[in-house]
N, C-alpha and C. Protein backbone atom coordinates (compact mmCIF):
# COMPACT_ATOMS: atom_id res chain seq x y z
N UNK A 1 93.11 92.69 87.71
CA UNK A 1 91.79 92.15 87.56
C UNK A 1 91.57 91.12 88.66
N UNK A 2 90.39 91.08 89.10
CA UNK A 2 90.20 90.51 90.01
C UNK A 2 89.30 89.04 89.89
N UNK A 3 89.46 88.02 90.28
CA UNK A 3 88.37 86.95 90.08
C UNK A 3 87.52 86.92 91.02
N UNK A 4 85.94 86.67 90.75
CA UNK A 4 85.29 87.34 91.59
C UNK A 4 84.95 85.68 92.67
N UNK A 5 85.04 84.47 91.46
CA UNK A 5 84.50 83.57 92.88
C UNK A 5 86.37 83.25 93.89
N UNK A 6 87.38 83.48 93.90
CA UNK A 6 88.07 83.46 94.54
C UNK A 6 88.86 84.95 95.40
N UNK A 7 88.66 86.06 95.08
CA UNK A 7 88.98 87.22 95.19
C UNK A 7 90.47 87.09 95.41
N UNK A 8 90.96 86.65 94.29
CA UNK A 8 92.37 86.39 94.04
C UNK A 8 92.12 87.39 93.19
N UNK A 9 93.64 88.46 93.25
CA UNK A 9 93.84 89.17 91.71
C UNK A 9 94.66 88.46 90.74
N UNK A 10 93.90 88.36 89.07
CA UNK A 10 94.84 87.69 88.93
C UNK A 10 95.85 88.26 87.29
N UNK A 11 95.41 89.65 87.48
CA UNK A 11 96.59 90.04 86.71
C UNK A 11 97.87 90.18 86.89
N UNK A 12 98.27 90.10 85.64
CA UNK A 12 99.86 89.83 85.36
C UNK A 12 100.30 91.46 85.81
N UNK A 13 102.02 91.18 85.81
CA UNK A 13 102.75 92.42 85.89
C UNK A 13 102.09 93.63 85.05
N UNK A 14 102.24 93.33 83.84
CA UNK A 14 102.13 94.02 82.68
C UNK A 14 100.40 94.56 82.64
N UNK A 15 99.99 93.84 82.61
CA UNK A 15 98.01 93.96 82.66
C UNK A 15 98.29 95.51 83.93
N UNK A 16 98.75 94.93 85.08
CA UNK A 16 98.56 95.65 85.94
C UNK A 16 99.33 97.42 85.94
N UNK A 17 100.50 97.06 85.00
CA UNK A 17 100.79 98.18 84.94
C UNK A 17 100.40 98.96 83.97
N UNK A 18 99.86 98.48 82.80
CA UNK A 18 98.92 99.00 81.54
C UNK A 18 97.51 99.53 82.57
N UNK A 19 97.00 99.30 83.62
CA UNK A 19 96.01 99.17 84.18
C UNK A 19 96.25 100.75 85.04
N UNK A 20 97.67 100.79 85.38
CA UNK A 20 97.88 102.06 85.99
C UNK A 20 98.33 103.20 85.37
N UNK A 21 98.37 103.29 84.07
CA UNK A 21 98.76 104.40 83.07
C UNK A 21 97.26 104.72 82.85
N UNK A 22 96.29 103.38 82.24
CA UNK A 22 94.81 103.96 82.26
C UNK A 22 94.38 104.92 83.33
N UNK A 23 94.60 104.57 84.54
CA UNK A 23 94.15 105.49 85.72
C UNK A 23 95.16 106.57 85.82
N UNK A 24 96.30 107.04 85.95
CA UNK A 24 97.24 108.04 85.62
C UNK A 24 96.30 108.77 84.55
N UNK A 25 96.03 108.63 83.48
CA UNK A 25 95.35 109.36 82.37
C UNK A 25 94.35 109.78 82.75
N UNK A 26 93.36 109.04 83.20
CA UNK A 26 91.65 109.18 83.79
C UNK A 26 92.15 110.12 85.06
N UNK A 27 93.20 110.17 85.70
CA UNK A 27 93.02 111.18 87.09
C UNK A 27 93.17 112.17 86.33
N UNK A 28 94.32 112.26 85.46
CA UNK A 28 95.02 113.93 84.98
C UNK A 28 93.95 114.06 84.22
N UNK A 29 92.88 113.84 83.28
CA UNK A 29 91.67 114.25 82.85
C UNK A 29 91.20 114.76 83.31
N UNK A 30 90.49 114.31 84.56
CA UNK A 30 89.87 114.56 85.89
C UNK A 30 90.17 116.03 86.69
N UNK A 31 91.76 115.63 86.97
CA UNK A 31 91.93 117.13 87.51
C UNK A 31 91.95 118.04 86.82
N UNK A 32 92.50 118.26 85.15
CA UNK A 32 92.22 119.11 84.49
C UNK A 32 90.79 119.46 84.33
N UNK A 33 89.70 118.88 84.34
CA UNK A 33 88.32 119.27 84.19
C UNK A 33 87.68 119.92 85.26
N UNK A 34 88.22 119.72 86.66
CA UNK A 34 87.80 120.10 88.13
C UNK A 34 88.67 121.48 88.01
N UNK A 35 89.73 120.89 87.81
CA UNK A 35 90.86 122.30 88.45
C UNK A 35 89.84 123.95 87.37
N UNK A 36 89.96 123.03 86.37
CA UNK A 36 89.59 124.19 85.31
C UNK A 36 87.95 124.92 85.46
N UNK A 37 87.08 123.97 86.06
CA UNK A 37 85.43 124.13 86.11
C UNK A 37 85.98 124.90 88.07
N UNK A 38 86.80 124.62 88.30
CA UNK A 38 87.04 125.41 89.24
C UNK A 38 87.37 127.15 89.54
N UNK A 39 88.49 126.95 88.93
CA UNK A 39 89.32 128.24 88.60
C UNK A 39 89.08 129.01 87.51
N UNK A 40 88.76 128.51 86.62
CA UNK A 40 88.33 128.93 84.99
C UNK A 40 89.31 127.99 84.12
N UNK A 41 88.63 128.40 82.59
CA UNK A 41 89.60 127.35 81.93
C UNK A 41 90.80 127.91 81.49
N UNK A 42 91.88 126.95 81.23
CA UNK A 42 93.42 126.81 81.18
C UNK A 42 94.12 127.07 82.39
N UNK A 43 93.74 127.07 83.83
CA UNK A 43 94.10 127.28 84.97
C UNK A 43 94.75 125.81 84.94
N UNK A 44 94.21 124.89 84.72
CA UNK A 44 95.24 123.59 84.93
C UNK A 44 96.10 123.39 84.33
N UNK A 45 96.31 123.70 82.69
CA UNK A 45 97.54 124.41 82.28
C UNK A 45 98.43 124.98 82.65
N UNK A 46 98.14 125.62 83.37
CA UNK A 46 99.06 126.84 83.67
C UNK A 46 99.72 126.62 85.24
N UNK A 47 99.36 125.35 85.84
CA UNK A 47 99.63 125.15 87.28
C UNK A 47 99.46 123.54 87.20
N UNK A 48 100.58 123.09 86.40
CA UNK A 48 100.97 121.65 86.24
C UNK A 48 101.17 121.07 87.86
N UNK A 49 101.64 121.81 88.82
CA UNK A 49 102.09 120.94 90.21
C UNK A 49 100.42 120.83 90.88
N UNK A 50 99.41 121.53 90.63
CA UNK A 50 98.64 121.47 90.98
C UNK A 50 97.88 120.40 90.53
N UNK A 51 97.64 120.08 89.24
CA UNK A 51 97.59 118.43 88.64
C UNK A 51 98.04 117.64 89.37
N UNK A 52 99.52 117.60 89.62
CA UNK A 52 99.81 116.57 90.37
C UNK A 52 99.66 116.41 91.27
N UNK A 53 99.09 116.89 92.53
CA UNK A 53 98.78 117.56 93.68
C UNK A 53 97.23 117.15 93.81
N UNK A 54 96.56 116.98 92.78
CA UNK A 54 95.13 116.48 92.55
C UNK A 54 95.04 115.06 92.55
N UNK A 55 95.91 114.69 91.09
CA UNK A 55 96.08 113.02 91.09
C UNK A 55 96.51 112.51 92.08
N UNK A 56 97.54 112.99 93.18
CA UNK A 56 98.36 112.69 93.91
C UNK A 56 96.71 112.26 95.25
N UNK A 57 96.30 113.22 95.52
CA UNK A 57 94.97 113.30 96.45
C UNK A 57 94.37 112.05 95.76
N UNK A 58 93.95 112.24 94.61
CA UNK A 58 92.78 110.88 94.12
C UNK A 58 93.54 109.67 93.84
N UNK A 59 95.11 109.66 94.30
CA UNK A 59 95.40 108.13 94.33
C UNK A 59 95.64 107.86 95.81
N UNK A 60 95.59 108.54 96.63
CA UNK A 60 95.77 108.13 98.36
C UNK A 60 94.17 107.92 98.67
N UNK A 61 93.15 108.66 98.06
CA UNK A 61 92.00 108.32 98.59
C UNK A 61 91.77 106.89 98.30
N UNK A 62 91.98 106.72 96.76
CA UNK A 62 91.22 105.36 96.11
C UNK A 62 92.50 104.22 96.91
N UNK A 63 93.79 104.78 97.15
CA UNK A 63 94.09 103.02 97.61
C UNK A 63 93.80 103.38 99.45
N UNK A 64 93.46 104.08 100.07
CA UNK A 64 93.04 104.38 101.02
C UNK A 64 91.34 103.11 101.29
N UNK A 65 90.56 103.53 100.12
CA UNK A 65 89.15 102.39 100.09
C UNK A 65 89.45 101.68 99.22
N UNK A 66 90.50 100.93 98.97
CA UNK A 66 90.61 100.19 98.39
C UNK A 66 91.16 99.21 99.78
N UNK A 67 92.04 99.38 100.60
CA UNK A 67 92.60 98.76 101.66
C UNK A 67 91.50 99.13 102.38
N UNK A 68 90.67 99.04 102.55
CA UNK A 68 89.56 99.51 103.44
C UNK A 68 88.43 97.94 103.14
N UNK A 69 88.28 98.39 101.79
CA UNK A 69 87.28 97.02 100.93
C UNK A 69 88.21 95.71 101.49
N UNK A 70 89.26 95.82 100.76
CA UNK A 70 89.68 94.48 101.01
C UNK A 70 90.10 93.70 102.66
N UNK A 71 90.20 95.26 103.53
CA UNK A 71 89.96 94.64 104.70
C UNK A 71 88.57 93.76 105.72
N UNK A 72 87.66 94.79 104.79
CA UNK A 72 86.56 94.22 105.38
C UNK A 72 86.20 92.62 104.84
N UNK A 73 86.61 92.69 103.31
CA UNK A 73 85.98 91.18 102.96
C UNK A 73 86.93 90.13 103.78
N UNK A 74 88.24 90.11 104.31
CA UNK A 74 88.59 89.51 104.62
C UNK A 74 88.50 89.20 106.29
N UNK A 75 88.03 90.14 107.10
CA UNK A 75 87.32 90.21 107.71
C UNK A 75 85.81 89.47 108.41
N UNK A 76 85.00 89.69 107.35
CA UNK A 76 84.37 89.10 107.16
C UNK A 76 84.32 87.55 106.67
N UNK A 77 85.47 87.25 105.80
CA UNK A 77 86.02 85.43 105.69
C UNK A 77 86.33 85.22 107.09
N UNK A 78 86.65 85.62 108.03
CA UNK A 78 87.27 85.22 109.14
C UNK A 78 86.14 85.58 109.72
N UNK A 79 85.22 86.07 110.01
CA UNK A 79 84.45 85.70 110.72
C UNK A 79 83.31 85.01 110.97
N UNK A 80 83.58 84.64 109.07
CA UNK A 80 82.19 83.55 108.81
C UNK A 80 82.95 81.99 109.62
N UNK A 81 84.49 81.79 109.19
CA UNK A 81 84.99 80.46 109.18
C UNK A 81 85.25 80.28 110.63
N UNK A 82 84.93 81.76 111.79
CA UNK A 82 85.28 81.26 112.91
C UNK A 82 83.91 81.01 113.60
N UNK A 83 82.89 81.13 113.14
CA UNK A 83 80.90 80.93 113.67
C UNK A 83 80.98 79.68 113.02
N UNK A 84 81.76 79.23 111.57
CA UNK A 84 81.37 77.92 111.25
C UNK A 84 82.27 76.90 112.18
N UNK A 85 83.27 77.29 112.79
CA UNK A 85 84.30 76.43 113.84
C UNK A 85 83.13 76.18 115.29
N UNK A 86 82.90 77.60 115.65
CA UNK A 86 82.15 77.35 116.71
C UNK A 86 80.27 76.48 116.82
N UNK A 87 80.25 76.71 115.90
CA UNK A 87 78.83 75.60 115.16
C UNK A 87 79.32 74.47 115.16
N UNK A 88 80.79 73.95 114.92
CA UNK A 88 80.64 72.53 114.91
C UNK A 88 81.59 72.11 116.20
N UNK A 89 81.97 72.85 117.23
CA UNK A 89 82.31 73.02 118.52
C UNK A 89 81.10 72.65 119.47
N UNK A 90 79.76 73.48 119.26
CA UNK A 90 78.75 73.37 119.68
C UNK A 90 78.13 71.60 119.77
N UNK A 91 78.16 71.49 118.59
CA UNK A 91 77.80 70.30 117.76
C UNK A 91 78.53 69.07 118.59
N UNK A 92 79.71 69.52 119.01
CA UNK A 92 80.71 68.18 119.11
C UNK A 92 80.66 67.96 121.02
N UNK A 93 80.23 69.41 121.10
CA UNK A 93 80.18 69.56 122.94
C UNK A 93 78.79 69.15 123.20
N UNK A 94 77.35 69.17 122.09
CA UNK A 94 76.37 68.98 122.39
C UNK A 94 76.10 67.32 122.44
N UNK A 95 76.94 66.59 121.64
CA UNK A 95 77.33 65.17 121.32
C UNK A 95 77.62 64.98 122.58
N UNK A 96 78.74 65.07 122.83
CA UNK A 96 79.14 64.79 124.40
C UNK A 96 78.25 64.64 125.72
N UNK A 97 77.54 65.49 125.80
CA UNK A 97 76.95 66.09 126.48
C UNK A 97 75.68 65.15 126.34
N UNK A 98 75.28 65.31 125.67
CA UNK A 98 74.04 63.95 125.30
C UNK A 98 74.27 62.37 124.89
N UNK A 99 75.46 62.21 125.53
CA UNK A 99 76.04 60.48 125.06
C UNK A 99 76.34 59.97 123.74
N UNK A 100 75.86 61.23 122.78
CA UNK A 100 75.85 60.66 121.88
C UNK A 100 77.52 60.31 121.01
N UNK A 101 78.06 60.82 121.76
CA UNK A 101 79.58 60.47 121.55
C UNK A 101 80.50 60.85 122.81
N UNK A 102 81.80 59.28 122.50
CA UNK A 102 82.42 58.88 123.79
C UNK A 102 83.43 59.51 123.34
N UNK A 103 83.77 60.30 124.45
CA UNK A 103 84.83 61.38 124.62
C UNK A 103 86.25 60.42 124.99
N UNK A 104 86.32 59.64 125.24
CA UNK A 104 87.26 58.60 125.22
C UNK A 104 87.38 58.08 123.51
N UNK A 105 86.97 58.23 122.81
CA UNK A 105 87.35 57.26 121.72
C UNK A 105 87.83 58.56 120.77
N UNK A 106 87.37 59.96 121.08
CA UNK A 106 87.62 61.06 120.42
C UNK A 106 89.42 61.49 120.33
């Protein structure tokens, strides 16, 4: 679980691994309902490696945009905190620059 004003996660071991049996269940659902609306029904039955072969696909995609999301937000922290460095760079060179502060006492 994630906290949303720090984007710290902050579940425990356990939360998190109760968290991945939920999704283990919800994929093999999933592929049984695709595989089967695919092939006809009891085809996912009957071709268990292919289940796994499904879940296996829908857990490389999701942590695939999942490292994708979390690259960008962090990304984006770094590029807000490096426009707010250079704003007060600006600020401190525009001081200078206009007397309004002695670069000797800095």
């Amino acid at each position: 679980m994630r906290d949303a004003t720090t984007s710290r996660i902050t579940a425990s071991p356990e939360m998190l691994m109760d968290q991945a049996v939920t999704s283990a269940r919800r994929y093999m659902h999933k592929a049984e309902s695709e595989i089967d609306q695919l092939f006809g029904k009891g085809y996912a039955k009957e071709h268990p490696g292919l289940v796994g072969q499904f879940m296996a696909a829908c857990v490389g995609d999701y942590h695939t945009a999942f490292q994708a999301k979390v690259s960008q937000e962090s990304n984006e922290q770094v590029a807000e905190a490096l426009l707010d460095i250079a704003s007060s760079l600006d600020d401190i060179s525009n001081g200078i620059h206009n007397g309004e502060l002695d670069p000797e006492l800095q």
